[in-house]
Protein backbone atom coordinates (compact mmCIF):
# COMPACT_ATOMS: atom_id res chain seq x y z
CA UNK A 1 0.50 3.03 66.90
CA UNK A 2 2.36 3.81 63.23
CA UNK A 3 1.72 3.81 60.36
CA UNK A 4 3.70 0.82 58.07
CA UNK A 5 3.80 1.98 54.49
CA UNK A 6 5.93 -1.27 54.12
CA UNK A 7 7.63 -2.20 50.14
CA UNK A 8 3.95 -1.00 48.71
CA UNK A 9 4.92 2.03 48.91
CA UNK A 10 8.40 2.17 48.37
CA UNK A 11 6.97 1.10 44.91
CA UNK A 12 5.10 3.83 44.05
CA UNK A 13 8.37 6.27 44.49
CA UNK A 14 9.15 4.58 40.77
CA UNK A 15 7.48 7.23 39.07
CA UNK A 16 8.48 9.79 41.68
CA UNK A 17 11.71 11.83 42.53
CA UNK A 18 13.25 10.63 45.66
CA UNK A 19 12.56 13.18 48.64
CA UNK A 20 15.83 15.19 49.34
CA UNK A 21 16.94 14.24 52.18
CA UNK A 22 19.89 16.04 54.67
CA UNK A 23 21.54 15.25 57.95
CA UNK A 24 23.03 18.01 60.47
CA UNK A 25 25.89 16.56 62.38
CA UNK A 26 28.23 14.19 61.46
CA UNK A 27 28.13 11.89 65.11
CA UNK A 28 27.61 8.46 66.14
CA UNK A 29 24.02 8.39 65.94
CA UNK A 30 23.79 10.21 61.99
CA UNK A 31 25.88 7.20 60.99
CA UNK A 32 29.77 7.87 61.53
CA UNK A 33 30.84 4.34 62.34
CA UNK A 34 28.70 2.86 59.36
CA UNK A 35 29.69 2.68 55.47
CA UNK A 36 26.77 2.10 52.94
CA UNK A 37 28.67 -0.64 51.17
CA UNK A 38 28.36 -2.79 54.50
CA UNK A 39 24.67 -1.84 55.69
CA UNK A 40 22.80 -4.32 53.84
CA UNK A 41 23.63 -6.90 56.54
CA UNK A 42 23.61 -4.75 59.95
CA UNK A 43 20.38 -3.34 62.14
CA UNK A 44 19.11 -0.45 60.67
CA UNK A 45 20.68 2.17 63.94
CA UNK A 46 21.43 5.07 62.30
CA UNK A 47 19.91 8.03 60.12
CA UNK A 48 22.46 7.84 57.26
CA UNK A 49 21.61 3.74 57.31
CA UNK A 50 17.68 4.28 58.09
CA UNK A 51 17.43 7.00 55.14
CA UNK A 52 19.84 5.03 52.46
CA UNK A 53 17.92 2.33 52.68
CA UNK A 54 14.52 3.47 52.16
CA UNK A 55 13.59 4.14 48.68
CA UNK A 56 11.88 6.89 49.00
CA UNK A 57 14.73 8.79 50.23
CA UNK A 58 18.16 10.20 48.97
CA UNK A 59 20.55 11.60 51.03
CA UNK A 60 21.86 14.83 49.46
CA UNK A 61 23.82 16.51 51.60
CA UNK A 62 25.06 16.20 55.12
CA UNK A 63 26.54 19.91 57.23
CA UNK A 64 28.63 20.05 60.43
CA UNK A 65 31.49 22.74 61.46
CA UNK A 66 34.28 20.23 60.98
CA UNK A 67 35.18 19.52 57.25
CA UNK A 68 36.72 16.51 57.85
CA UNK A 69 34.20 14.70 59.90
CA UNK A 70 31.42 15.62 57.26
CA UNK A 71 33.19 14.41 54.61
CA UNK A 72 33.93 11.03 56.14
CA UNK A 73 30.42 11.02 56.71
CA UNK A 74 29.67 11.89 53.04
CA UNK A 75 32.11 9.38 51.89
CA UNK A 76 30.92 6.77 53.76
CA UNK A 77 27.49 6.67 52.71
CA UNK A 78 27.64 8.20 49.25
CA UNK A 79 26.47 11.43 49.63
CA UNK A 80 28.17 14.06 47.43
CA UNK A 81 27.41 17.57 48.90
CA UNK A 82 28.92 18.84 52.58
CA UNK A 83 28.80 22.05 53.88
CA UNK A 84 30.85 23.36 57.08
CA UNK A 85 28.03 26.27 57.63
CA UNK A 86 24.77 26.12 58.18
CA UNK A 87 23.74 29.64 56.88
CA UNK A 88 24.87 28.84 53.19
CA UNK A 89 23.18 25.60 53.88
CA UNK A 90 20.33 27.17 54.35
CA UNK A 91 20.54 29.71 51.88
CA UNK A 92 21.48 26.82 48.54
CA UNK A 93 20.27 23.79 49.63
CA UNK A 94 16.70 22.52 48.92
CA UNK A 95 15.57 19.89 50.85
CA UNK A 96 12.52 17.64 51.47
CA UNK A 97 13.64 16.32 54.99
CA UNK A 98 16.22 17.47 57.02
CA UNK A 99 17.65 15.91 60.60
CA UNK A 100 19.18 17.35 62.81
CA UNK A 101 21.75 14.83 64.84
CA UNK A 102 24.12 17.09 66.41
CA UNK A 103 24.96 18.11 70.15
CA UNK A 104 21.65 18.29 72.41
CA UNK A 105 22.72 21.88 73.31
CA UNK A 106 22.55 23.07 69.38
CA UNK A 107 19.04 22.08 68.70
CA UNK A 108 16.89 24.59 69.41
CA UNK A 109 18.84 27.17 67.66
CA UNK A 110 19.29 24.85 64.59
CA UNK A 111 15.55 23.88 64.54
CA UNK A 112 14.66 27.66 64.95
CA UNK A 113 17.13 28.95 62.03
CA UNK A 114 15.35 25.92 59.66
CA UNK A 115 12.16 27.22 60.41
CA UNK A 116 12.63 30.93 59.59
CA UNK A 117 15.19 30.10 56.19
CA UNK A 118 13.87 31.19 52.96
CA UNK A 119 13.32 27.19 52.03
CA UNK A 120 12.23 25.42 55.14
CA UNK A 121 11.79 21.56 54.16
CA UNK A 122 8.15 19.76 54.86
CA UNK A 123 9.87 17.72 57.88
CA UNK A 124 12.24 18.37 60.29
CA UNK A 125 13.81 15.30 62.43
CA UNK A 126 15.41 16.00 65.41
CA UNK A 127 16.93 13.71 67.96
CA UNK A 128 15.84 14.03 71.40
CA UNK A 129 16.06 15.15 73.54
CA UNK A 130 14.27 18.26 71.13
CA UNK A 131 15.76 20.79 73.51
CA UNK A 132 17.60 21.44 76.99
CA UNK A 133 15.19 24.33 79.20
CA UNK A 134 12.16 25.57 79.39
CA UNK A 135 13.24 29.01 77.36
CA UNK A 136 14.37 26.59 74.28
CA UNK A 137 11.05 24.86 74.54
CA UNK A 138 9.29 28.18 74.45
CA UNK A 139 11.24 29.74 71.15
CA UNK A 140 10.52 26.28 69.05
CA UNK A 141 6.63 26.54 69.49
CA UNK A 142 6.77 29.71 68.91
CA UNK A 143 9.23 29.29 65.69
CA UNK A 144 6.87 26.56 65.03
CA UNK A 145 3.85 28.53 64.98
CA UNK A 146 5.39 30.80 62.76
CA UNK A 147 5.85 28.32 59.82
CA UNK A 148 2.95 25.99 59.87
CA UNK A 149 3.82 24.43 56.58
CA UNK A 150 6.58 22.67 58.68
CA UNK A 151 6.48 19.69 60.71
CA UNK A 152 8.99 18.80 63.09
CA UNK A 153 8.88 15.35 64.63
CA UNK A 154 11.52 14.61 67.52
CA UNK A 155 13.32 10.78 67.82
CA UNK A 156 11.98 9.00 70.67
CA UNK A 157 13.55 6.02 69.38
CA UNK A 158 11.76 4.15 72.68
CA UNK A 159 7.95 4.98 71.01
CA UNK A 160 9.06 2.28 68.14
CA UNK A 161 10.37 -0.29 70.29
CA UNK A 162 8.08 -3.44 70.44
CA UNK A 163 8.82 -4.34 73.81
CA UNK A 164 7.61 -1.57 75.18
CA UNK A 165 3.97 -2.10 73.06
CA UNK A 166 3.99 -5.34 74.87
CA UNK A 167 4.14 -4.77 78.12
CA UNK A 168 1.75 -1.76 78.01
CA UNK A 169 -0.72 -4.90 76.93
CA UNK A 170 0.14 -6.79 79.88
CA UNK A 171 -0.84 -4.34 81.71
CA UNK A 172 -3.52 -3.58 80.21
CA UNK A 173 -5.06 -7.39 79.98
CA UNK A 174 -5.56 -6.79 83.61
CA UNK A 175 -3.81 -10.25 83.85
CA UNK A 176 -1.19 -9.50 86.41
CA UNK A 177 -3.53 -7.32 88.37
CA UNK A 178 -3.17 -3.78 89.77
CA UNK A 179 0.27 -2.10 89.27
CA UNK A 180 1.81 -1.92 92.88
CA UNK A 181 5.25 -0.24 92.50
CA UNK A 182 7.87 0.69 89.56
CA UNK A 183 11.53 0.62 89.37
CA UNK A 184 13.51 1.79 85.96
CA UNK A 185 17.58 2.63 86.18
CA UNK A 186 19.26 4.77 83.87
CA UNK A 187 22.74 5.93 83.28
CA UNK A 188 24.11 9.04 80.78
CA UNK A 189 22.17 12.33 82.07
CA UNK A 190 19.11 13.49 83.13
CA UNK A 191 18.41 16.11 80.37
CA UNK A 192 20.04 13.25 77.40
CA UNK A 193 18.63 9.71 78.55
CA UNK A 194 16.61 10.37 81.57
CA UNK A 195 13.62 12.04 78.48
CA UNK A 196 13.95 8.18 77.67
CA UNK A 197 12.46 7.17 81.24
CA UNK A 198 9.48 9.80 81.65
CA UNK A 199 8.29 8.61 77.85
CA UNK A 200 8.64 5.49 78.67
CA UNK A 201 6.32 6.02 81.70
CA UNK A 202 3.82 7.88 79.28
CA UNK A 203 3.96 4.99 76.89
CA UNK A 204 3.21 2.42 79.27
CA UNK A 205 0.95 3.61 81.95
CA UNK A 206 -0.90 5.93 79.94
CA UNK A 207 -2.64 8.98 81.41
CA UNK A 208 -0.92 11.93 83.79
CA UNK A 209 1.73 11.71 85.56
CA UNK A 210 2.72 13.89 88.39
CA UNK A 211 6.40 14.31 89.94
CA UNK A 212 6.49 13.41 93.50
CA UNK A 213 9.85 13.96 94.31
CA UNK A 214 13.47 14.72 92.14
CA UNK A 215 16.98 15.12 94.19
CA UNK A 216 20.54 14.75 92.22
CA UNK A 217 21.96 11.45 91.42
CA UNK A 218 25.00 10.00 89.79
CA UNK A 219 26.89 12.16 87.85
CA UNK A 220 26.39 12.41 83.98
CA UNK A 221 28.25 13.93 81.84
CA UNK A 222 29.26 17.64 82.04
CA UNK A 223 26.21 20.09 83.00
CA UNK A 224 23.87 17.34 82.84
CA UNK A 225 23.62 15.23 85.88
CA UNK A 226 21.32 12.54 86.78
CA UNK A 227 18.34 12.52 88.98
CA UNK A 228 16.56 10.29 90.78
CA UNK A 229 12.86 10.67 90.58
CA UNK A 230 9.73 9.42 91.65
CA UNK A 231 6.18 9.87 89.67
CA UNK A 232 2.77 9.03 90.94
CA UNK A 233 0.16 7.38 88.25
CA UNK A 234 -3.33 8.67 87.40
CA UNK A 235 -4.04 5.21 86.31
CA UNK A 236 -2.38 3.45 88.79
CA UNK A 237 -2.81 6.29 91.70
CA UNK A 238 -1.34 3.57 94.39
CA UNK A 239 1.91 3.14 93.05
CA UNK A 240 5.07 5.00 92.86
CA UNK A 241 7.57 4.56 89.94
CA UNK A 242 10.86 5.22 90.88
CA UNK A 243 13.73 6.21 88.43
CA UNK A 244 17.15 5.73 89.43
CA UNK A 245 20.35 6.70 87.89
CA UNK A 246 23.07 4.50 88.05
CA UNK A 247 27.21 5.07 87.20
CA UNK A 248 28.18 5.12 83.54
CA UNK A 249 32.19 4.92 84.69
CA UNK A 250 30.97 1.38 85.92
CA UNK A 251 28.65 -0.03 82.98
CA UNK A 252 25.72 1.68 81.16
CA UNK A 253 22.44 0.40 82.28
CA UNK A 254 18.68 0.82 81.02
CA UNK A 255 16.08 -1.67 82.14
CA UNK A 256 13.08 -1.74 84.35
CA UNK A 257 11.09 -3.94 87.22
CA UNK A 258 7.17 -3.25 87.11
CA UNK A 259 5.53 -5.05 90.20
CA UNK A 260 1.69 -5.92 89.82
CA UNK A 261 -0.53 -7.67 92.67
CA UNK A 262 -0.12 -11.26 90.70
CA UNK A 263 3.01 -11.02 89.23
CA UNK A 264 6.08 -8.89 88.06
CA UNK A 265 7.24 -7.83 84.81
CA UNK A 266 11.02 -7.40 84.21
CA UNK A 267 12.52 -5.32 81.38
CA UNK A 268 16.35 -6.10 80.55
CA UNK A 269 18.75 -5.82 78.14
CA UNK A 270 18.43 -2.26 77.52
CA UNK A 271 14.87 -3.21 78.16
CA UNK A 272 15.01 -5.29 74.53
CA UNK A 273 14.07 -7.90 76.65
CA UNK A 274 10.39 -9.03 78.37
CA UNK A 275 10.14 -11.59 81.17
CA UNK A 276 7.49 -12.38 83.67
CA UNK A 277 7.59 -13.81 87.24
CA UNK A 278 4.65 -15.09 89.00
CA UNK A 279 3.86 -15.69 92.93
CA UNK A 280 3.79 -19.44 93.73
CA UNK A 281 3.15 -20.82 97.45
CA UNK A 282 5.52 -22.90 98.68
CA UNK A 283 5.15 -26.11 101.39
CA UNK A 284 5.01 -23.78 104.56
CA UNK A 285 1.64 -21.49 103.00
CA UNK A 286 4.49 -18.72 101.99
CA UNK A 287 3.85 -16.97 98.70
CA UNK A 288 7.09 -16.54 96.83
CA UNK A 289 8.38 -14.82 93.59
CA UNK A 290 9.43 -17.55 90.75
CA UNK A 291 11.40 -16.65 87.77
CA UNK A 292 9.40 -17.41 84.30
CA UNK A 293 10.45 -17.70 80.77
CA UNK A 294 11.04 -14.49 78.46
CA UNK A 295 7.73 -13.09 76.67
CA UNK A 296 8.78 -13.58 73.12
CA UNK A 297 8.61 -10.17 71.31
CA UNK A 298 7.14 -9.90 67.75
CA UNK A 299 10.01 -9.30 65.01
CA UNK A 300 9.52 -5.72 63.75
CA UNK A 301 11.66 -3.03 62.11
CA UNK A 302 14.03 -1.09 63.96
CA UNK A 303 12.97 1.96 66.23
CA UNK A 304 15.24 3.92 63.52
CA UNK A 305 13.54 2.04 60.39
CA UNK A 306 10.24 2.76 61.76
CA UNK A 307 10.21 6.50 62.41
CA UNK A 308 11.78 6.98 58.24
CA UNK A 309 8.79 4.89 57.53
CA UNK A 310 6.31 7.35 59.16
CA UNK A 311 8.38 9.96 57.47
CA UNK A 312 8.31 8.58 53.95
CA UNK A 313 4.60 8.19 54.88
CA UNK A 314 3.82 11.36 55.51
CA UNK A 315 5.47 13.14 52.93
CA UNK A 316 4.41 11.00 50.17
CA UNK A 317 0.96 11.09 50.99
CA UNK A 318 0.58 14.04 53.58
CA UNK A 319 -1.09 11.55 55.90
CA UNK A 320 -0.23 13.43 59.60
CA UNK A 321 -1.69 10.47 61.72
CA UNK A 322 1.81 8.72 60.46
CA UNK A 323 3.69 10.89 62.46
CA UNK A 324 1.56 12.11 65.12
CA UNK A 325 3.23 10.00 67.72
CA UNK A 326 6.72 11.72 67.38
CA UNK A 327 5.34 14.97 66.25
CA UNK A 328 6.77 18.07 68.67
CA UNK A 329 3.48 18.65 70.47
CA UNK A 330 3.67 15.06 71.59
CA UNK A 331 6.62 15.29 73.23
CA UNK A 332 5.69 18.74 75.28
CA UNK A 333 4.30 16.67 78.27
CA UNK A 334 7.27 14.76 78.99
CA UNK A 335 9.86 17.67 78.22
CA UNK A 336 7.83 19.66 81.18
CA UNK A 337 8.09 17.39 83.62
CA UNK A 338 11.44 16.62 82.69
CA UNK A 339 12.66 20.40 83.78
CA UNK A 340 10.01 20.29 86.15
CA UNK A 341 12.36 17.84 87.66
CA UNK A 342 15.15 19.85 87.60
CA UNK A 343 14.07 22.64 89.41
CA UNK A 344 12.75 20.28 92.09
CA UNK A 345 16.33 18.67 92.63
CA UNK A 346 17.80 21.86 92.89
């Protein structure tokens, strides 16, 4: 699915400059909570910690509105340079890379500035979900089409997660049968997580798929509600996949229940986990559901390590196939139907 440029090429950046790399948005997810001088032994979860440690990389600068949060950022992981705007950013900072981590509502406009600055980098990174309407998703293709010497690639941490990779085989293997009915639950927003669920449909069943019906869940946070929303399958065109929002206030939940013909494949743990069930019949000539062992899941990078490795890829060697499974244009089909979905409900 990726490409793995693995410590080969990390080698080859000996005779190279590091790429320039730069974060927008000091938050959670661009590293806040992490310190480079304790990385080495945690899961590579965050850009800061995904970008330090790759040696390709160096992370040169890192911009957000509030001085003091970038500079704890900058502190913590080494980095030297902050800015507080993004103009002058923009206007003295030359850059290789740059990602854009900050609030979901600020990245179209961010994305669109990068792309029409004097020194737009090769790659842009932006967490998903890339946008939040239809008129946002217009203006970036249309920014993008303006500076083709960009690429911008969008964080659907999900598309590097091995699990996923092997239940898509399951299903494929033909093994369990026909896919009869889907179930995934959700938590955090339709606009924020729920992009999670419809690509994680794409990934696994492959093909189109078509929204059936949308109507408002559980609340999410502020202007971004949940839905509850059920596809239909173009490869499996007699099942329904139903995805259902659930309560943050009570516990945050991700996983999913695919049911085949012969057998059922469960998803837990923030869907990190793979089991499968399989019909037995019992003494009376009923067929009942038994509870199996967990699929054991192939060690791999991190999601987070794996899309910096695509990255380092790509600009090293200008290979696009390394990124062409995060690249903006793949994403398009699932941020439709996602506002599709929207207008539906209301």
């Amino acid at each position: 699915m990726f490409i793995d440029a693995g410590s080969n090429t990390v080698k080859t950046m000996t005779d190279r400059k590091p790429l320039r790399a730069a974060i927008i948005g000091p938050g959670r997810i661009a590293g806040r909570h992490g310190r480079l001088d304790a990385a080495a032994s945690l899961p590579i979860t965050t850009h800061a910690h995904a970008i330090s440690s790759d040696g390709r990389f160096a992370l040169t600068a890192v911009v957000g509105p509030d001085r003091c949060e970038t500079e704890a950022l900058a502190n913590n992981w080494g980095v030297e340079t902050v800015f507080d705007d993004l103009g002058t950013f923009l206007d003295d900072f030359k850059c290789d890379l740059i990602t854009i981590a900050s609030p979901d509502h600020t990245h179209a406009d961010i994305i669109c500035r990068i792309l029409a600055s004097p020194r737009p980098p090769a790659l842009i990174v932006v967490e998903k979900p890339v946008c939040i309407n239809e008129a946002e998703l217009k203006l970036i293709t249309k920014a993008i089409t303006e500076a083709p010497a960009t690429r911008v690639v969008v964080n659907q941490s999900l598309r590097f997660s091995p699990p996923f990779e092997t239940v898509k085989d399951i299903l494929s293997s033909g093994n369990l049968g026909p896919v009869l009915q889907a179930r995934w639950v959700y938590y955090g927003g339709w606009i924020h997580n729920g992009i999670h669920m419809l690509d994680i449909q794409s990934r696994i069943f492959s093909g189109t798929l078509q929204l059936a019906q949308a109507e408002i869940g559980h609340q999410g946070p502020a202007n971004d509600p949940c839905l509850d929303v059920t596809l239909l399958s173009e490869t499996y065109p007699d099942a329904k996949i139903f995805i259902e929002s659930f309560p943050e206030h009570a516990y945050q939940l991700c996983e999913g229940e695919i049911r085949c013909r012969d057998g059922r494949i469960r998803m837990l743990d923030f869907c990190s986990e793979v089991h499968i069930d399989r019909p037995i019949q019992n003494d009376i000539g009923e067929v009942e559901l038994k509870l199996a062992v967990p699929i054991e899941i192939p060690t791999h990078k991190t999601p987070m390590q794996s899309l910096y490795d695509c990255c380092g890829y790509y600009l090293v060697h200008g290979d696009e196939t390394a990124i062409k499974c995060v690249t903006f244009d793949s994403v398009v089909p699932a941020m439709r139907l996602l506002f599709s979905a929207v207008r539906l409900a209301n």
